[in-house]
PDB file of N, CA and C in Angstrom:
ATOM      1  N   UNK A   1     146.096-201.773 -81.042  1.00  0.00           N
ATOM      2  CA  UNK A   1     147.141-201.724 -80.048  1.00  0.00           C
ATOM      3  C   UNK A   1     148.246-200.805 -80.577  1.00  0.00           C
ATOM      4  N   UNK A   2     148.667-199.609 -79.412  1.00  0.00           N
ATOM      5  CA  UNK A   2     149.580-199.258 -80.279  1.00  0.00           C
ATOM      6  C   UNK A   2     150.867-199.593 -80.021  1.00  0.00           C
ATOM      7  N   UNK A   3     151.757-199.821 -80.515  1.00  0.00           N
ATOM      8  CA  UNK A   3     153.421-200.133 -80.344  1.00  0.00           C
ATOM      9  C   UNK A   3     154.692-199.000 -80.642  1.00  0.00           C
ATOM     10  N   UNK A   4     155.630-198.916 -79.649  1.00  0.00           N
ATOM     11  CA  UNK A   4     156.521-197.765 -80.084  1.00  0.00           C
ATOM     12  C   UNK A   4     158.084-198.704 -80.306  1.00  0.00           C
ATOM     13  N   UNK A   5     158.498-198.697 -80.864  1.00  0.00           N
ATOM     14  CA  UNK A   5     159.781-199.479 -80.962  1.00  0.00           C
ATOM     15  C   UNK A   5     161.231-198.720 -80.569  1.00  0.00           C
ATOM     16  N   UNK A   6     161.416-198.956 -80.046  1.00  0.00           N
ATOM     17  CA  UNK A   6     162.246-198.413 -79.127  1.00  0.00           C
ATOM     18  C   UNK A   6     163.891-199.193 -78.828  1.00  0.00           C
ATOM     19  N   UNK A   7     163.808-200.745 -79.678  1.00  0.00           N
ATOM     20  CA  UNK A   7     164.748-201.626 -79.659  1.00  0.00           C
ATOM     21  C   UNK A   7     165.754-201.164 -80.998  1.00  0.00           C
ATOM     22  N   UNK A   8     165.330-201.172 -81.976  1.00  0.00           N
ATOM     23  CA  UNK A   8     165.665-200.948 -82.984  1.00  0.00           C
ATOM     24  C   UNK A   8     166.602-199.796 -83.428  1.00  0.00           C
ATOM     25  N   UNK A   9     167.865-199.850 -83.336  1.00  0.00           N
ATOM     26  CA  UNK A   9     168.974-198.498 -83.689  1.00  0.00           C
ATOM     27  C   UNK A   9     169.391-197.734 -82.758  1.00  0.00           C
ATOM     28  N   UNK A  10     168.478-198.481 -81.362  1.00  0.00           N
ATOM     29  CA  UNK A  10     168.961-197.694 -80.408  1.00  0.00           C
ATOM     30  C   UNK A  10     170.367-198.377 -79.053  1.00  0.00           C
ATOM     31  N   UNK A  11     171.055-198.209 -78.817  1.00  0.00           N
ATOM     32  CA  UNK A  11     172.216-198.637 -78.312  1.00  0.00           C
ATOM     33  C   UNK A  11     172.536-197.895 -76.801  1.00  0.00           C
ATOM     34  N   UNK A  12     171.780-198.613 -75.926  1.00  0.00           N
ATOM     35  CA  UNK A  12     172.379-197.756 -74.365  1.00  0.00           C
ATOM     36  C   UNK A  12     172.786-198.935 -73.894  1.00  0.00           C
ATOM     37  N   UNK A  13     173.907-198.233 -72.880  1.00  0.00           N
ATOM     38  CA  UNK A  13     175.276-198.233 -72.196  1.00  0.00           C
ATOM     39  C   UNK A  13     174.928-197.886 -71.029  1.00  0.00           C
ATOM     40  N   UNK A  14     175.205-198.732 -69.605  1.00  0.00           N
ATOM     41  CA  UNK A  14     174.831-197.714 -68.538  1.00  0.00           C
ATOM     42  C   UNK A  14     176.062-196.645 -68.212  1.00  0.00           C
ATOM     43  N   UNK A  15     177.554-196.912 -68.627  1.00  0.00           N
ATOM     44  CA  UNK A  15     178.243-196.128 -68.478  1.00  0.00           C
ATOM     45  C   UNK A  15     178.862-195.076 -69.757  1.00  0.00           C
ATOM     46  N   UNK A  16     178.662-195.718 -70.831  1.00  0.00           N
ATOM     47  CA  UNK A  16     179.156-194.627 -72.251  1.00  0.00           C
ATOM     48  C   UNK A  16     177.545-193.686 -72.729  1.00  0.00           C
ATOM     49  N   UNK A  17     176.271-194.439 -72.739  1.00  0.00           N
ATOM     50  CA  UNK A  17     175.713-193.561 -73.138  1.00  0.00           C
ATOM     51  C   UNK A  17     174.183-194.472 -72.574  1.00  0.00           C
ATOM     52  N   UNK A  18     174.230-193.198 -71.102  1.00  0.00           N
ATOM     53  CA  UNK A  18     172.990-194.156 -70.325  1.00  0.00           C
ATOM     54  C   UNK A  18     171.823-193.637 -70.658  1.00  0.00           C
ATOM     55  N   UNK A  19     170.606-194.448 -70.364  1.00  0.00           N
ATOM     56  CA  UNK A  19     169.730-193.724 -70.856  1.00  0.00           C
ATOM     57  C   UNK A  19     168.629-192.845 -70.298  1.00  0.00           C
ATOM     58  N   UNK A  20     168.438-191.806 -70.795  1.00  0.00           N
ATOM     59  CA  UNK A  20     168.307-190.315 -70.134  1.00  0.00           C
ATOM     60  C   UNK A  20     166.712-190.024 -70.365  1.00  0.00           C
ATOM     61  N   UNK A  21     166.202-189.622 -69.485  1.00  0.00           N
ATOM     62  CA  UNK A  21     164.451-188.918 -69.488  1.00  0.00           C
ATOM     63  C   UNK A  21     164.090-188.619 -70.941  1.00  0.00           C
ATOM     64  N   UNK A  22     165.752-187.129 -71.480  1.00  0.00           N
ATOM     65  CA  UNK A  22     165.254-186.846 -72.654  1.00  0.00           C
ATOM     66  C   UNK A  22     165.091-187.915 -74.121  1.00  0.00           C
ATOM     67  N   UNK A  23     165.728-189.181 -74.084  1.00  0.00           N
ATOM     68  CA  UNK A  23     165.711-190.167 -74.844  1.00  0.00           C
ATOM     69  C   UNK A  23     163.811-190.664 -75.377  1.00  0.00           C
ATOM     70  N   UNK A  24     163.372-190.496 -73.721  1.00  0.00           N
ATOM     71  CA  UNK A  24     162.024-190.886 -73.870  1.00  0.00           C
ATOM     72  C   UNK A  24     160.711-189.931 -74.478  1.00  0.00           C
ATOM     73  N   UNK A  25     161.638-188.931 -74.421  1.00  0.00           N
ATOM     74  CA  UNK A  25     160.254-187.386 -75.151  1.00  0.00           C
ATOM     75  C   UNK A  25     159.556-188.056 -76.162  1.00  0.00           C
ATOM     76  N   UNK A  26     160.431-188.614 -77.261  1.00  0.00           N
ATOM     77  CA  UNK A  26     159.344-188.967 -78.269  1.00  0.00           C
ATOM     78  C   UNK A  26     158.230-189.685 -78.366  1.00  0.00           C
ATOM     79  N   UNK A  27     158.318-190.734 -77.274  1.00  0.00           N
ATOM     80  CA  UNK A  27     157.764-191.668 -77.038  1.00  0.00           C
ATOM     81  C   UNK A  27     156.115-191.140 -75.970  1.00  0.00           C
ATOM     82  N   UNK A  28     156.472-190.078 -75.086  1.00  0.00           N
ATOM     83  CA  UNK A  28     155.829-189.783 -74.488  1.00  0.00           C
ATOM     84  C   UNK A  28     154.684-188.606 -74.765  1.00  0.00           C
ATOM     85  N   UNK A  29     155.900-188.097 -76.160  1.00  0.00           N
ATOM     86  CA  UNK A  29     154.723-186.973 -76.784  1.00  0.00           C
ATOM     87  C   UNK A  29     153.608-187.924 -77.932  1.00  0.00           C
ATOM     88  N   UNK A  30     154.056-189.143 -78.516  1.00  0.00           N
ATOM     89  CA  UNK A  30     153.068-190.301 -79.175  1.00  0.00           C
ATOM     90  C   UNK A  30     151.803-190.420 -78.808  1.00  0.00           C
ATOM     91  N   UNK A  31     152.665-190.998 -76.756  1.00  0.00           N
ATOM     92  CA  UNK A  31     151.767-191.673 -76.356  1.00  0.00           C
ATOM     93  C   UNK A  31     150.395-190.773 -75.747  1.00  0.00           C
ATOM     94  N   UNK A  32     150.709-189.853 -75.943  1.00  0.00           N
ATOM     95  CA  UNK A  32     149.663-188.458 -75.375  1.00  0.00           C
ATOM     96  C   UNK A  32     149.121-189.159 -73.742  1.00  0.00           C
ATOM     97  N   UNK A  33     149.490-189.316 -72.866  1.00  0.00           N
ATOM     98  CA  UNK A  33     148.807-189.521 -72.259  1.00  0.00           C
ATOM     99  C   UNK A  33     147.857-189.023 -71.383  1.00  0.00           C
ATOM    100  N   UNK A  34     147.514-187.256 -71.562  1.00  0.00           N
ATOM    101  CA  UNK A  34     146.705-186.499 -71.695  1.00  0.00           C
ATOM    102  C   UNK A  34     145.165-187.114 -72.426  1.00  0.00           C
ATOM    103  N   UNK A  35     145.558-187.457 -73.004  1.00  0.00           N
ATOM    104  CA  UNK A  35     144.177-187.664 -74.317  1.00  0.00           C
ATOM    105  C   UNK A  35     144.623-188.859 -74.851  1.00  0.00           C
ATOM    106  N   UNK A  36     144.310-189.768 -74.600  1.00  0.00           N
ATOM    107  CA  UNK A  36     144.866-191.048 -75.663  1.00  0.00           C
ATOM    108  C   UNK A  36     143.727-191.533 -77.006  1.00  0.00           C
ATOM    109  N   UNK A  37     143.099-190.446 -77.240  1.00  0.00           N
ATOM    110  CA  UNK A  37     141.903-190.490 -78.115  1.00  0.00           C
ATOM    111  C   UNK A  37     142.020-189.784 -79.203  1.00  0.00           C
ATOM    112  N   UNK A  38     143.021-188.452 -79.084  1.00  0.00           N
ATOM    113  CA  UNK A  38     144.151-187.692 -80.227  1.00  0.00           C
ATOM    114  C   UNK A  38     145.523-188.548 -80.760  1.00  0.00           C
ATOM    115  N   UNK A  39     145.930-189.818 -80.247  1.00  0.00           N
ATOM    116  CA  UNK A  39     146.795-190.295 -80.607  1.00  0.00           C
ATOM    117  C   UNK A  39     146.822-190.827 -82.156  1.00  0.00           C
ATOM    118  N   UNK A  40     147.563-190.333 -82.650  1.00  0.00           N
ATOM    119  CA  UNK A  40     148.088-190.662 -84.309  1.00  0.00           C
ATOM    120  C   UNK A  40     149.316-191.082 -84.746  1.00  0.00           C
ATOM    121  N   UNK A  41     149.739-192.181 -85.217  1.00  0.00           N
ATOM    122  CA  UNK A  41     151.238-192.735 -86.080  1.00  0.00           C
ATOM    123  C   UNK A  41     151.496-191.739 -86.849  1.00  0.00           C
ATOM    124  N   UNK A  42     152.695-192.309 -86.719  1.00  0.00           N
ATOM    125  CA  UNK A  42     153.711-191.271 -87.501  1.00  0.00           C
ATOM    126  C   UNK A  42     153.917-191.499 -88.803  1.00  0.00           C
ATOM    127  N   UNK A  43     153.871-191.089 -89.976  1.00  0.00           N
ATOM    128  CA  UNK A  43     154.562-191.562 -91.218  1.00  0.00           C
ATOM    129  C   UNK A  43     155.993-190.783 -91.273  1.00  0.00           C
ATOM    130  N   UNK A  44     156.314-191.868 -92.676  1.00  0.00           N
ATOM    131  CA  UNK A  44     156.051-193.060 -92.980  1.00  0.00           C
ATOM    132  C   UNK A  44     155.991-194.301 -91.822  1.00  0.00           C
ATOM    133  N   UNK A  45     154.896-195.186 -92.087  1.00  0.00           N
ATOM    134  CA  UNK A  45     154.817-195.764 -91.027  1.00  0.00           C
ATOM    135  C   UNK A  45     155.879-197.272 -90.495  1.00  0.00           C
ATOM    136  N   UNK A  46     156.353-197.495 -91.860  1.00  0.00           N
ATOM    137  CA  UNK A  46     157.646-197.899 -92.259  1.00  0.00           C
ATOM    138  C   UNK A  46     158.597-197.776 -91.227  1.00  0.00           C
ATOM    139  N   UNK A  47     158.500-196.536 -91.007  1.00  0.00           N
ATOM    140  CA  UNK A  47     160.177-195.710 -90.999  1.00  0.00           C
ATOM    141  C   UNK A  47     160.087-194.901 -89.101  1.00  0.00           C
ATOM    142  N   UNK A  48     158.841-194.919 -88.985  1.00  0.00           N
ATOM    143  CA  UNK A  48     158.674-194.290 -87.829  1.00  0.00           C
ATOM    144  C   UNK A  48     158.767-195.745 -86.759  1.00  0.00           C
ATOM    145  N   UNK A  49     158.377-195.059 -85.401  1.00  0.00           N
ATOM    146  CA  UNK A  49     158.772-196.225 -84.598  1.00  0.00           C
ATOM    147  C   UNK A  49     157.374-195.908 -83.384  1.00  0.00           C
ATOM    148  N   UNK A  50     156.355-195.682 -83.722  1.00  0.00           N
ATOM    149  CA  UNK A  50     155.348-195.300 -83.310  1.00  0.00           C
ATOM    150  C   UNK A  50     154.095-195.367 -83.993  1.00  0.00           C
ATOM    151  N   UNK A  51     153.531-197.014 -84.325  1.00  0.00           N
ATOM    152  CA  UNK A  51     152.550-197.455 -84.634  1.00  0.00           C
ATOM    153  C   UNK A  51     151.265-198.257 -84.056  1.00  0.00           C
ATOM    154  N   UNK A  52     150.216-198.055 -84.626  1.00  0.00           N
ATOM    155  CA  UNK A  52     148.738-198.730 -84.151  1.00  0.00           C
ATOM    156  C   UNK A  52     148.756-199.834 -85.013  1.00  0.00           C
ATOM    157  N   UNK A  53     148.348-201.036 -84.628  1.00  0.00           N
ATOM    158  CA  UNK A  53     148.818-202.475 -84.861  1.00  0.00           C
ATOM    159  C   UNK A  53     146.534-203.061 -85.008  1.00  0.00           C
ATOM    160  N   UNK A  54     146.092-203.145 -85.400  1.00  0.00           N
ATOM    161  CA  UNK A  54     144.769-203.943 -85.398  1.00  0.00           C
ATOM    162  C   UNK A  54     144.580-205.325 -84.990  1.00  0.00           C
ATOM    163  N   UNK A  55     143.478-205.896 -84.935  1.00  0.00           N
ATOM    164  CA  UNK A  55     143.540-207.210 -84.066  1.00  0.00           C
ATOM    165  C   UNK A  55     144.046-208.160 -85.214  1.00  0.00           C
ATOM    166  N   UNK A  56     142.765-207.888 -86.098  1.00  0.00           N
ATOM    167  CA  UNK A  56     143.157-208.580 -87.118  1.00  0.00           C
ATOM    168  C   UNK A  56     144.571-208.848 -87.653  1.00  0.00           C
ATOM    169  N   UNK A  57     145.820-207.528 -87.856  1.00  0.00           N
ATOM    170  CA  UNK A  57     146.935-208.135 -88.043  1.00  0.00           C
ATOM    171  C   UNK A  57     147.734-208.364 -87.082  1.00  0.00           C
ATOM    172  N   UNK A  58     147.876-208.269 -85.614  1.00  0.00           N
ATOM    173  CA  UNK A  58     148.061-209.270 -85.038  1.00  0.00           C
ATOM    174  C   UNK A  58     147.618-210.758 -85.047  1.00  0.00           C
ATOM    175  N   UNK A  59     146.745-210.945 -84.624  1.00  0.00           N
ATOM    176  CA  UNK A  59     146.219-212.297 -84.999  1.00  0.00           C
ATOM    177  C   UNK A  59     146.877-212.644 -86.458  1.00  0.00           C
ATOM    178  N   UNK A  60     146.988-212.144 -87.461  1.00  0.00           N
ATOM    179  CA  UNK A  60     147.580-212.326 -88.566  1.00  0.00           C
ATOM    180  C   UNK A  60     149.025-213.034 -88.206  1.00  0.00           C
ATOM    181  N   UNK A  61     149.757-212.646 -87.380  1.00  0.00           N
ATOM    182  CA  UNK A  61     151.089-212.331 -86.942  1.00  0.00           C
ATOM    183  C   UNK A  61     151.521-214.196 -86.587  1.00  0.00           C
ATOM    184  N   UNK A  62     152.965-214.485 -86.476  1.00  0.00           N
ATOM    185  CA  UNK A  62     152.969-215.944 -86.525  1.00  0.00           C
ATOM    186  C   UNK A  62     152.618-215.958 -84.957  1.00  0.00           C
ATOM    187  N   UNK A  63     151.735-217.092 -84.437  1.00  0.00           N
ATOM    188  CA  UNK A  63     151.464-217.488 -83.325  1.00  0.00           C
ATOM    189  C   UNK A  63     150.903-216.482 -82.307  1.00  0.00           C
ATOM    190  N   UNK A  64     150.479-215.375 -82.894  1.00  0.00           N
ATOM    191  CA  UNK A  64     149.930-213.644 -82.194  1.00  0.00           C
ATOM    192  C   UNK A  64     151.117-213.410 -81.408  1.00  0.00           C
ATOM    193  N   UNK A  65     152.433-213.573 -81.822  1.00  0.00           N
ATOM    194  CA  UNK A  65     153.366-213.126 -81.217  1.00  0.00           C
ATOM    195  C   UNK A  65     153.118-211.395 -80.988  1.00  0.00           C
ATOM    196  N   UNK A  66     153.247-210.889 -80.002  1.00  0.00           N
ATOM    197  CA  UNK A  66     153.414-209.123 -79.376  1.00  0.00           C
ATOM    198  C   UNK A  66     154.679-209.160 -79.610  1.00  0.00           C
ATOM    199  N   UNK A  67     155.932-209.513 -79.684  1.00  0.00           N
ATOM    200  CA  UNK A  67     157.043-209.006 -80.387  1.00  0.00           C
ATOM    201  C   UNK A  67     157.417-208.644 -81.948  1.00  0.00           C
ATOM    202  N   UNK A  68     156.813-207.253 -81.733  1.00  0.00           N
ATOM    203  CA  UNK A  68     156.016-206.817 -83.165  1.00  0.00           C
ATOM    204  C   UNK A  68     157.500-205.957 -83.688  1.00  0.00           C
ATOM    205  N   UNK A  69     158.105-205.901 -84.496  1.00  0.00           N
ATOM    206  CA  UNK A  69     159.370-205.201 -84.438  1.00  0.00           C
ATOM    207  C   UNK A  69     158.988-204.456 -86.284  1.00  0.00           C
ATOM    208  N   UNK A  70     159.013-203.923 -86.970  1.00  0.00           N
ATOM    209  CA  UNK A  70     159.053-203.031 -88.408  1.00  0.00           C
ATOM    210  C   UNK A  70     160.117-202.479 -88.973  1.00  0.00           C
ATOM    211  N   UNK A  71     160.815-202.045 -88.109  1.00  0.00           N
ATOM    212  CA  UNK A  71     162.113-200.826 -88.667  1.00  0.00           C
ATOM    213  C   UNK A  71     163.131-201.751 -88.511  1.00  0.00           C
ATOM    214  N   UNK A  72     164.081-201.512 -90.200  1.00  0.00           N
ATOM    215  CA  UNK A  72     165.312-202.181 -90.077  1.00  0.00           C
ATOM    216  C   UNK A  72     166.255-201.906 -89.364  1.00  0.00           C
ATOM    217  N   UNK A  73     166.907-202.747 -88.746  1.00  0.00           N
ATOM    218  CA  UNK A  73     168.068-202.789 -88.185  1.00  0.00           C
ATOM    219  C   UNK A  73     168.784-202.308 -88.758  1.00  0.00           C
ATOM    220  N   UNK A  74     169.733-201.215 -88.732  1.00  0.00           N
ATOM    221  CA  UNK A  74     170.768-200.636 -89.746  1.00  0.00           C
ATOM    222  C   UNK A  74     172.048-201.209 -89.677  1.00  0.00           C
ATOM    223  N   UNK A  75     172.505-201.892 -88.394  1.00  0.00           N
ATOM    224  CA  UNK A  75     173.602-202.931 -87.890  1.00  0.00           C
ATOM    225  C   UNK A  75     173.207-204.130 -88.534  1.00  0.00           C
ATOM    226  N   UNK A  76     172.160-204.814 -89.076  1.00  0.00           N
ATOM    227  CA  UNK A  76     171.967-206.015 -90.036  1.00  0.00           C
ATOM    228  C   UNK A  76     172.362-205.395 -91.577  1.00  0.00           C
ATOM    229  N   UNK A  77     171.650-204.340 -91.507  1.00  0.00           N
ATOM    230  CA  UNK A  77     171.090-204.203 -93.289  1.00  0.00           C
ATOM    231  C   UNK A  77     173.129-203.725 -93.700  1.00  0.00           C
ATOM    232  N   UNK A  78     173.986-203.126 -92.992  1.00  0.00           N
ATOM    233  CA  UNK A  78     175.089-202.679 -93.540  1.00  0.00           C
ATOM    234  C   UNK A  78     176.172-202.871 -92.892  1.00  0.00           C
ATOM    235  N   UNK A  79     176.617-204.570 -92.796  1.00  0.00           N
ATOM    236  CA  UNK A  79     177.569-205.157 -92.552  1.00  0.00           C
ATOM    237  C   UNK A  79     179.134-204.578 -92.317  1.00  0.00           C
ATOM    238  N   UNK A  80     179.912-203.702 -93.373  1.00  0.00           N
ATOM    239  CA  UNK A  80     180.666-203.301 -93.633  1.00  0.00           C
ATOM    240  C   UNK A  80     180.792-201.682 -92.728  1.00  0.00           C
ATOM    241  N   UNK A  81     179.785-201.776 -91.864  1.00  0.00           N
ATOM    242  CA  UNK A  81     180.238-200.701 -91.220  1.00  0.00           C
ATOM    243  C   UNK A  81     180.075-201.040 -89.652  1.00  0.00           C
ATOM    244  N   UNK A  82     180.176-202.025 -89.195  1.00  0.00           N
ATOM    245  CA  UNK A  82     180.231-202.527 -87.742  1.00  0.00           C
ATOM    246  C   UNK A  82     181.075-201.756 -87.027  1.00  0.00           C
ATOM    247  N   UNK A  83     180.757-201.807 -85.481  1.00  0.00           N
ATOM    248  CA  UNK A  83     182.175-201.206 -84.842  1.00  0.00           C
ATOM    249  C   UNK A  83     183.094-202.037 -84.929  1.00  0.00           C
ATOM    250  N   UNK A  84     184.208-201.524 -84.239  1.00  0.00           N
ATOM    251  CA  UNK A  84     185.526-202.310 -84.195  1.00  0.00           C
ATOM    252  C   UNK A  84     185.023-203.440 -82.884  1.00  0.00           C
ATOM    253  N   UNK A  85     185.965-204.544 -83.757  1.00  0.00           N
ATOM    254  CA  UNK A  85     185.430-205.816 -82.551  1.00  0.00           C
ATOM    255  C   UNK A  85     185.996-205.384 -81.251  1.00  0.00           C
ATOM    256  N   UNK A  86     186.653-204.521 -81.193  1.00  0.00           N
ATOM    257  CA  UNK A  86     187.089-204.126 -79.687  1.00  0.00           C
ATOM    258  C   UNK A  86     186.363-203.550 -78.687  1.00  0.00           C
ATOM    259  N   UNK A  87     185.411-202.550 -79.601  1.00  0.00           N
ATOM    260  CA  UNK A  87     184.176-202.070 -78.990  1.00  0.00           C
ATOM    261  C   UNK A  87     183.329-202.734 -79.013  1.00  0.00           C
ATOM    262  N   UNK A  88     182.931-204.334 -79.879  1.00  0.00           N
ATOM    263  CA  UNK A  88     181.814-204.597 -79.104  1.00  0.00           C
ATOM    264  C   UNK A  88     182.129-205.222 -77.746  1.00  0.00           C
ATOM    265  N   UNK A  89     183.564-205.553 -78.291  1.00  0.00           N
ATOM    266  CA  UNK A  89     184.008-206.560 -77.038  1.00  0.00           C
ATOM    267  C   UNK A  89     183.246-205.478 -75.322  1.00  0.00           C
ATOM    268  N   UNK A  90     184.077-204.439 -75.580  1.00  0.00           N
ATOM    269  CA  UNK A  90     184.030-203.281 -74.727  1.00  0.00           C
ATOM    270  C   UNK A  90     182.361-203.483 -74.033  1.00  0.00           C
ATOM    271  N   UNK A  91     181.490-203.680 -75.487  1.00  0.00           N
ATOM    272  CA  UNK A  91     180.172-203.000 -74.753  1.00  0.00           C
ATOM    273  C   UNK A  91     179.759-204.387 -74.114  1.00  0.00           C
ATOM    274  N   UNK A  92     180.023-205.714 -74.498  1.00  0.00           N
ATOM    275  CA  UNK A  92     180.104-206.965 -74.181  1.00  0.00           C
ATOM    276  C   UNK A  92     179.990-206.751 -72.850  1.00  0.00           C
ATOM    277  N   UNK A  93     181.186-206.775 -72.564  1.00  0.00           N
ATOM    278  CA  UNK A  93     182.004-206.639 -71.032  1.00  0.00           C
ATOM    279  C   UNK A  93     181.186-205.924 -70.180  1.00  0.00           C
ATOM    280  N   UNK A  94     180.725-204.392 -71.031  1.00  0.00           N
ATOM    281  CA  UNK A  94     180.404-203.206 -69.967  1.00  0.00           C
ATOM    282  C   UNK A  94     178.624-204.008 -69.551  1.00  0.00           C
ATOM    283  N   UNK A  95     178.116-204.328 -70.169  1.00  0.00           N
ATOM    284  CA  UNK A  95     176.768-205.124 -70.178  1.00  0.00           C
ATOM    285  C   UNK A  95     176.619-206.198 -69.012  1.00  0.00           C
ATOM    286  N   UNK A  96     177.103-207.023 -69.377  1.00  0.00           N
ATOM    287  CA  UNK A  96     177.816-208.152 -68.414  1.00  0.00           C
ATOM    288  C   UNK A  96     178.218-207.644 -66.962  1.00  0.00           C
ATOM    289  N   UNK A  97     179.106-207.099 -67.021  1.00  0.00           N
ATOM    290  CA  UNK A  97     178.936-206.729 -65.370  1.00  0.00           C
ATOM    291  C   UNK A  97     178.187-205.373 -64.630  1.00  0.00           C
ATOM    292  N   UNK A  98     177.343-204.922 -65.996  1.00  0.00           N
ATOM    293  CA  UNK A  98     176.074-204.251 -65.231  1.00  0.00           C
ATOM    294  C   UNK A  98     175.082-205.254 -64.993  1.00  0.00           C
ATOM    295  N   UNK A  99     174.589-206.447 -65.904  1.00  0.00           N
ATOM    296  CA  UNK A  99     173.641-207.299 -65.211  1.00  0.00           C
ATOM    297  C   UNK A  99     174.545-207.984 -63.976  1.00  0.00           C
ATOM    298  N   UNK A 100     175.847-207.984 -63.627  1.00  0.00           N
ATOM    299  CA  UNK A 100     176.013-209.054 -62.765  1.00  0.00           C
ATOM    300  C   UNK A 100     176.109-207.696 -61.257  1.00  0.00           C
ATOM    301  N   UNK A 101     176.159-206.441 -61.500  1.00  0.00           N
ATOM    302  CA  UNK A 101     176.062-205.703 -60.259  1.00  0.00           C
ATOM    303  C   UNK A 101     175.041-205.951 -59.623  1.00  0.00           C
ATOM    304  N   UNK A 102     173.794-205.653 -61.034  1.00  0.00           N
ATOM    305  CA  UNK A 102     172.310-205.778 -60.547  1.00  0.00           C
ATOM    306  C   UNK A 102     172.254-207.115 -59.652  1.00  0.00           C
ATOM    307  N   UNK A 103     172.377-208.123 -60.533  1.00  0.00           N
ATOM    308  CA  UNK A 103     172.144-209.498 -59.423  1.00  0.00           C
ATOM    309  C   UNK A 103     172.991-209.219 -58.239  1.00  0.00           C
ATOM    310  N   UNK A 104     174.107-208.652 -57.620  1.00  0.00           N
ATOM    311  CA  UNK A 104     174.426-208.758 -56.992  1.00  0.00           C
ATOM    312  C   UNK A 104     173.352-207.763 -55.630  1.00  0.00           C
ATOM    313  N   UNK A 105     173.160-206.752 -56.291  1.00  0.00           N
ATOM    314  CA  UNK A 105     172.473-206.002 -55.448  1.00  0.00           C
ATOM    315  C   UNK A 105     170.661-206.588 -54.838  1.00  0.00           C
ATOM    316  N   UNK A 106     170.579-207.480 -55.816  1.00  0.00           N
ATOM    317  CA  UNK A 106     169.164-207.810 -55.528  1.00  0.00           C
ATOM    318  C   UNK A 106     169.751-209.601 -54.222  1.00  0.00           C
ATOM    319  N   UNK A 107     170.531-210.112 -54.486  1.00  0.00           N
ATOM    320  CA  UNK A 107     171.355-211.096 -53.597  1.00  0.00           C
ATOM    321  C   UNK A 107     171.573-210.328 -52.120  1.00  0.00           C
ATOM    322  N   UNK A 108     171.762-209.193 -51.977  1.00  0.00           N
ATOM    323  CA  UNK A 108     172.238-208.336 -50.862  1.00  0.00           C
ATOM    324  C   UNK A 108     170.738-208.106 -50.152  1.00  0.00           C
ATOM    325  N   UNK A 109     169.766-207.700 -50.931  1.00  0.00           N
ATOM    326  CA  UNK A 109     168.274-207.077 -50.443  1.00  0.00           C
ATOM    327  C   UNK A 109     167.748-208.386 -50.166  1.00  0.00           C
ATOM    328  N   UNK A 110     167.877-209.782 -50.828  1.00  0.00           N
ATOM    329  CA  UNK A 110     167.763-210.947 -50.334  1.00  0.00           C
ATOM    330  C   UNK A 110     168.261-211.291 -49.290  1.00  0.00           C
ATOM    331  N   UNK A 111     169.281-210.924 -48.480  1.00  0.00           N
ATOM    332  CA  UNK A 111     169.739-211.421 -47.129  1.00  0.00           C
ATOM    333  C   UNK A 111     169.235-211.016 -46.097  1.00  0.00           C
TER     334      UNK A 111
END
């Protein structure tokens, strides 16, 4: 199975920094979907975010969980460099009432 991680270091915003077609190139030049029979991981495989996963170590995995994640978090691993609590507050906020537009808009297509 292959997996691209895509959670990990990455930070979108629908209004400071939304996320854009070109964000997805890497992911799409991986996934070849031309030929998915030329597809190859990236090394280090560590470090890349575009890996083939086997049954066996899934099944390995606790409970065959598919929330397969590899690459460190760089916001865990280096504490001392967080944003300012104002900005998370900021991205808090900005998050929050993008999921609450969405519900609102899907409440509207419901009526």
């Amino acid at each position: 199975m292959w997996v691209y991680d895509y959670r990990t270091n990455v930070h979108h915003t629908l209004k400071k920094n939304p996320l854009r077609f070109e964000d997805l190139q890497d992911f799409v030049s991986c996934y070849n979907p031309a030929n998915r029979f030329l597809r190859q991981a990236q090394e280090p495989a560590e470090e890349s975010r575009w890996r083939k996963f086997t049954y066996e170590e899934i099944i390995a995995r606790d409970k065959t969980s598919l929330d397969i994640s590899w690459i460190k978090d760089k916001s865990l691993a280096d504490l001392d460099n967080l944003p300012d609590p104002e900005e998370l507050a900021a991205d808090i906020i900005e998050n929050l009432e993008a999921g609450l537009e969405s519900f609102r808009e899907i409440m509207l297509k419901l009526k």
